[in-house]
N, C-alpha and C. Protein backbone atom coordinates (compact mmCIF):
# COMPACT_ATOMS: atom_id res chain seq x y z
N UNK A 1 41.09 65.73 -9.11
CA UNK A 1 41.62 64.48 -8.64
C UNK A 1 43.11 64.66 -8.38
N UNK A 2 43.39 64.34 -7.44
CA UNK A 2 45.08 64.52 -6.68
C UNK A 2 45.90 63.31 -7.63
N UNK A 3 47.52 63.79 -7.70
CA UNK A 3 48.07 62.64 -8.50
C UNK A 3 47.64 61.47 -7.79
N UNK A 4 47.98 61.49 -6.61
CA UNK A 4 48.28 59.79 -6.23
C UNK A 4 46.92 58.79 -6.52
N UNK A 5 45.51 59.60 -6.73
CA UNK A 5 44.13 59.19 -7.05
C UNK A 5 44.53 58.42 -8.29
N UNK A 6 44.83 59.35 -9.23
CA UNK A 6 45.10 59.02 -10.63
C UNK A 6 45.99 57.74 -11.13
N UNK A 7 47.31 57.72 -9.92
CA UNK A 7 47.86 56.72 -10.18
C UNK A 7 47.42 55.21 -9.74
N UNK A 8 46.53 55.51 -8.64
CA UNK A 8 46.19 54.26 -8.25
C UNK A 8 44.99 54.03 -8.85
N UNK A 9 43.92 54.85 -9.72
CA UNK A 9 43.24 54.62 -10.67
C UNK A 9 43.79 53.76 -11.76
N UNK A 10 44.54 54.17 -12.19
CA UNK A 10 45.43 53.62 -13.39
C UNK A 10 45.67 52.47 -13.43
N UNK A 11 47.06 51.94 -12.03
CA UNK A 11 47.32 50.91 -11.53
C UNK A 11 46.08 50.13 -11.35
N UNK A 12 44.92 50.16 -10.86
CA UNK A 12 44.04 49.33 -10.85
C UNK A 12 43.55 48.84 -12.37
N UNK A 13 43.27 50.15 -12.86
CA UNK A 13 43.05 49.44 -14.20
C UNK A 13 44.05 48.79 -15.19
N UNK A 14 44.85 48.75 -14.98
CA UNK A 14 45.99 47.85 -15.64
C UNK A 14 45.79 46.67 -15.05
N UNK A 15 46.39 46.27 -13.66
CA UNK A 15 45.84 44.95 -12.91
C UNK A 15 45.00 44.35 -13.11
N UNK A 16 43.78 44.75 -13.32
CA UNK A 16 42.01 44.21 -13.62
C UNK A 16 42.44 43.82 -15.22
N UNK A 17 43.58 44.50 -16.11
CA UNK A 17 43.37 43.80 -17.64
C UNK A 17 44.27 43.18 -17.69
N UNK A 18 45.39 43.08 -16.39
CA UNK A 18 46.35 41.74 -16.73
C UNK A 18 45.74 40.50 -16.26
N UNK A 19 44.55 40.79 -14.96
CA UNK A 19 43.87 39.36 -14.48
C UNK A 19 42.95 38.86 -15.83
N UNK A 20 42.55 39.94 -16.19
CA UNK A 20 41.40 39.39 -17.34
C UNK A 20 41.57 38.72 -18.40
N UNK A 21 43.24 39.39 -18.69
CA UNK A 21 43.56 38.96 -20.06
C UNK A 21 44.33 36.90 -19.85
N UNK A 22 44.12 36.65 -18.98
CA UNK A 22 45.25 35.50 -18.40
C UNK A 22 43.36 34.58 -18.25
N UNK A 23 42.61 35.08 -18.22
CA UNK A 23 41.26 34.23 -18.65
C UNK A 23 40.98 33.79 -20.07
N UNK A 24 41.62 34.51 -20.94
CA UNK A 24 41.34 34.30 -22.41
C UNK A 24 41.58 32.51 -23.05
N UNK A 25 42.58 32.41 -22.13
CA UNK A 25 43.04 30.46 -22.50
C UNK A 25 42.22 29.41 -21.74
N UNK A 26 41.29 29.71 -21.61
CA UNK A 26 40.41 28.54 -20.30
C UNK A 26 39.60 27.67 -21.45
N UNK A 27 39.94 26.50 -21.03
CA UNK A 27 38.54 25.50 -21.93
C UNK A 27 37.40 25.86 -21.12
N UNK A 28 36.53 24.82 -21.64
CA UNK A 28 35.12 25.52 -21.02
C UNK A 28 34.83 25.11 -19.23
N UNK A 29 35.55 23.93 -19.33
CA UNK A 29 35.49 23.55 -17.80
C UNK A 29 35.89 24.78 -16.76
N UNK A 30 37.22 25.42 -17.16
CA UNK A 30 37.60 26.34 -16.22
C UNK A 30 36.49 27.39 -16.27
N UNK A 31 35.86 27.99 -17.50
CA UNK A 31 35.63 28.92 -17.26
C UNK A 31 34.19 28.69 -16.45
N UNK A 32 33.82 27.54 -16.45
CA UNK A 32 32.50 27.47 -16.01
C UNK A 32 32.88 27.41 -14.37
N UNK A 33 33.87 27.26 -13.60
CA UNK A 33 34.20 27.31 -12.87
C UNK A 33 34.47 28.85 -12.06
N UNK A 34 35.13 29.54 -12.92
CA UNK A 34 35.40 30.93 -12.45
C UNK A 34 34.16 31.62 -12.35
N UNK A 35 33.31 31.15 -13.43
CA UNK A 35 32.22 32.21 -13.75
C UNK A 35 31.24 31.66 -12.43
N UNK A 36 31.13 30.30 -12.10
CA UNK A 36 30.28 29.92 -11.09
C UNK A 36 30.79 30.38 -9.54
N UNK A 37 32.37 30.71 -9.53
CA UNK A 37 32.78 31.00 -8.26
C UNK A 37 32.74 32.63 -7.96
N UNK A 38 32.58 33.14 -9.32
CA UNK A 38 32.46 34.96 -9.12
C UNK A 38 31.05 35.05 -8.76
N UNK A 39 29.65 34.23 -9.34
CA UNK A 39 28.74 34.36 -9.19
C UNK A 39 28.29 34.10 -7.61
N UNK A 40 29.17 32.95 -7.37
CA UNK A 40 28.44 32.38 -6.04
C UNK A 40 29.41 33.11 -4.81
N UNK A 41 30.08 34.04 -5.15
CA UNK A 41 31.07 35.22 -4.03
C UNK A 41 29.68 36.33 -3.94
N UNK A 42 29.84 36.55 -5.34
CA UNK A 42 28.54 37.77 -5.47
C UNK A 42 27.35 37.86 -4.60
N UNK A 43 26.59 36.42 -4.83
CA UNK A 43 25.39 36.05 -4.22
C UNK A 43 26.21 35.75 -2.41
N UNK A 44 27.10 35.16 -2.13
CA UNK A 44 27.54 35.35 -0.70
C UNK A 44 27.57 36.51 -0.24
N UNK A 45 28.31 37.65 -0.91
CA UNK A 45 28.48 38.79 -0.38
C UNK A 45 27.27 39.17 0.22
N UNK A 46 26.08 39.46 -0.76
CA UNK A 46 25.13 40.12 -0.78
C UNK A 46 24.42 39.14 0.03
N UNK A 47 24.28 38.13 0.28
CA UNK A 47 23.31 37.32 1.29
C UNK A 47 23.65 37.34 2.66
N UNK A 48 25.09 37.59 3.06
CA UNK A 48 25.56 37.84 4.33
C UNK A 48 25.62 39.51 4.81
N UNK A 49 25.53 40.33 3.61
CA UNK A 49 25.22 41.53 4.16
C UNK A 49 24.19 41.78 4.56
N UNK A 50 22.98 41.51 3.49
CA UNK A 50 21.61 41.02 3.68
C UNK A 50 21.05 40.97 5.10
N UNK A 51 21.43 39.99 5.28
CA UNK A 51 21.23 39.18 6.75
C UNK A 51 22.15 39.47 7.79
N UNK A 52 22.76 40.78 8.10
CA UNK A 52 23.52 41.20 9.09
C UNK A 52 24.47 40.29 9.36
N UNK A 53 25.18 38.98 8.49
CA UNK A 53 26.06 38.43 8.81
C UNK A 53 27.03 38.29 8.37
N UNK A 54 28.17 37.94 8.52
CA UNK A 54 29.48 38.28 7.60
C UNK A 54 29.39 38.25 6.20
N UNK A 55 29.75 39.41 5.54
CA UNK A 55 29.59 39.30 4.45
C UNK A 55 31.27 38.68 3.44
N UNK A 56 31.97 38.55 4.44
CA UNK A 56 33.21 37.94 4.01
C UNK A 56 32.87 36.21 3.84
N UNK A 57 32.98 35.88 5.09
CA UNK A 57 32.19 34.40 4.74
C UNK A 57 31.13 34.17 4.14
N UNK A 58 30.02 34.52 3.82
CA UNK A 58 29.33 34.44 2.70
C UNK A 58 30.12 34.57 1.54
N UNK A 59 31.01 35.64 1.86
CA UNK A 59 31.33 35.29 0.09
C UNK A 59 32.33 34.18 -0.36
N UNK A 60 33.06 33.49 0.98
CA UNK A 60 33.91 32.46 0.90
C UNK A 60 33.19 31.49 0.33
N UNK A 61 32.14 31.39 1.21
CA UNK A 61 31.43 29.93 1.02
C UNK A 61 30.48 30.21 -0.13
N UNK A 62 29.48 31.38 -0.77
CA UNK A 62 29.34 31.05 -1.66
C UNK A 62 30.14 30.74 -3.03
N UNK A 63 31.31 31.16 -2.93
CA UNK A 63 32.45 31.34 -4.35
C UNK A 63 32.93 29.92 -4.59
N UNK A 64 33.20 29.07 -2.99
CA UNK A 64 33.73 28.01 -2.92
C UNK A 64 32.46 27.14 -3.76
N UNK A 65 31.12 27.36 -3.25
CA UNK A 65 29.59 26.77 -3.45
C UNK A 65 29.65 26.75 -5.20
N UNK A 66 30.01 27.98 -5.48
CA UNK A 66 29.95 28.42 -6.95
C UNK A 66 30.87 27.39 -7.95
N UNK A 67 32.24 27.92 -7.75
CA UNK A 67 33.20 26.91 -7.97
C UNK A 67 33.02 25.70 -8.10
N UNK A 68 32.40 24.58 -7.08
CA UNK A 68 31.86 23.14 -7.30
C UNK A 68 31.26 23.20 -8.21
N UNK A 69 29.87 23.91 -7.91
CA UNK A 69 29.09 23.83 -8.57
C UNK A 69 29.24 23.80 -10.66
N UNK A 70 30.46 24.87 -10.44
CA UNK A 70 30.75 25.17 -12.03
C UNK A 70 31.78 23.75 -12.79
N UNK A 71 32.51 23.77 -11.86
CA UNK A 71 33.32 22.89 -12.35
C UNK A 71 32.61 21.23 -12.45
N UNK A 72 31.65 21.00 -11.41
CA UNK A 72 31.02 19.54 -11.80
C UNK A 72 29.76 19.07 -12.47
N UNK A 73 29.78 20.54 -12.72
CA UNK A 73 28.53 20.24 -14.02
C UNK A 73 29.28 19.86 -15.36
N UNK A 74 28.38 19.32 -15.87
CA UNK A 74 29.06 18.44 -17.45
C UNK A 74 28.82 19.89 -18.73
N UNK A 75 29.67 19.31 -19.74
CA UNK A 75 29.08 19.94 -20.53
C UNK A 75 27.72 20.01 -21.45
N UNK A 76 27.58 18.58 -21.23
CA UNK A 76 26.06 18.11 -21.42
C UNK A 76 24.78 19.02 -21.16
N UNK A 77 25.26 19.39 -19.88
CA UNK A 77 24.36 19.59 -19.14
C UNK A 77 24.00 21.06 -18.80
N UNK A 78 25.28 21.67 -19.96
CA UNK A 78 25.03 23.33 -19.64
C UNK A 78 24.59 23.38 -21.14
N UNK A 79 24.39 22.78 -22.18
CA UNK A 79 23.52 23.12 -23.30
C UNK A 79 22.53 23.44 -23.64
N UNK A 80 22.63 24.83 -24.30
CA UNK A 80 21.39 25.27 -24.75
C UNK A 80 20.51 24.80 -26.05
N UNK A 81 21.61 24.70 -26.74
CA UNK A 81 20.31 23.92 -28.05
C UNK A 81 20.19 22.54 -27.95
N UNK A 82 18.50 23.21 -28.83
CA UNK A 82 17.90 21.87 -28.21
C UNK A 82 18.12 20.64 -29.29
């Protein structure tokens, strides 16, 4: 592996644990939000590649899709016990 590989290995992984670590303070609303907007990018990506169609906008609109979705659900309503 050439230096400059290594450094921008590195650099990425530092970046990825300063975004991660700045998630640790979320009440549950946010996080149900992030987690619904990473999910619904994911499922965009892959549904617009899928289907020979942009896989950028798919992932806009599902993340945006996700996002609603996370943030206007209750907490009620994401409970598991019964």
């Amino acid at each position: 592996m050439s230096p400059k590989n290594v450094v921008k290995s590195i650099s990425a992984f530092l970046v990825a644990g300063v975004l991660l670590g700045g998630c640790s303070n979320l009440n549950n609303r946010e996080q149900r939000t992030l987690s619904g907007g990473a999910l619904g990018a994911g499922v965009g990506v892959a549904a617009g590649a899928l289907t020979g169609g942009s896989w950028f906008a798919g992932g806009l609109i599902g993340g945006a899709a996700g996002a609603a979705i996370g943030a206007f659900t209750s907490e009620d309503e994401v409970k598991v016990n019964p």
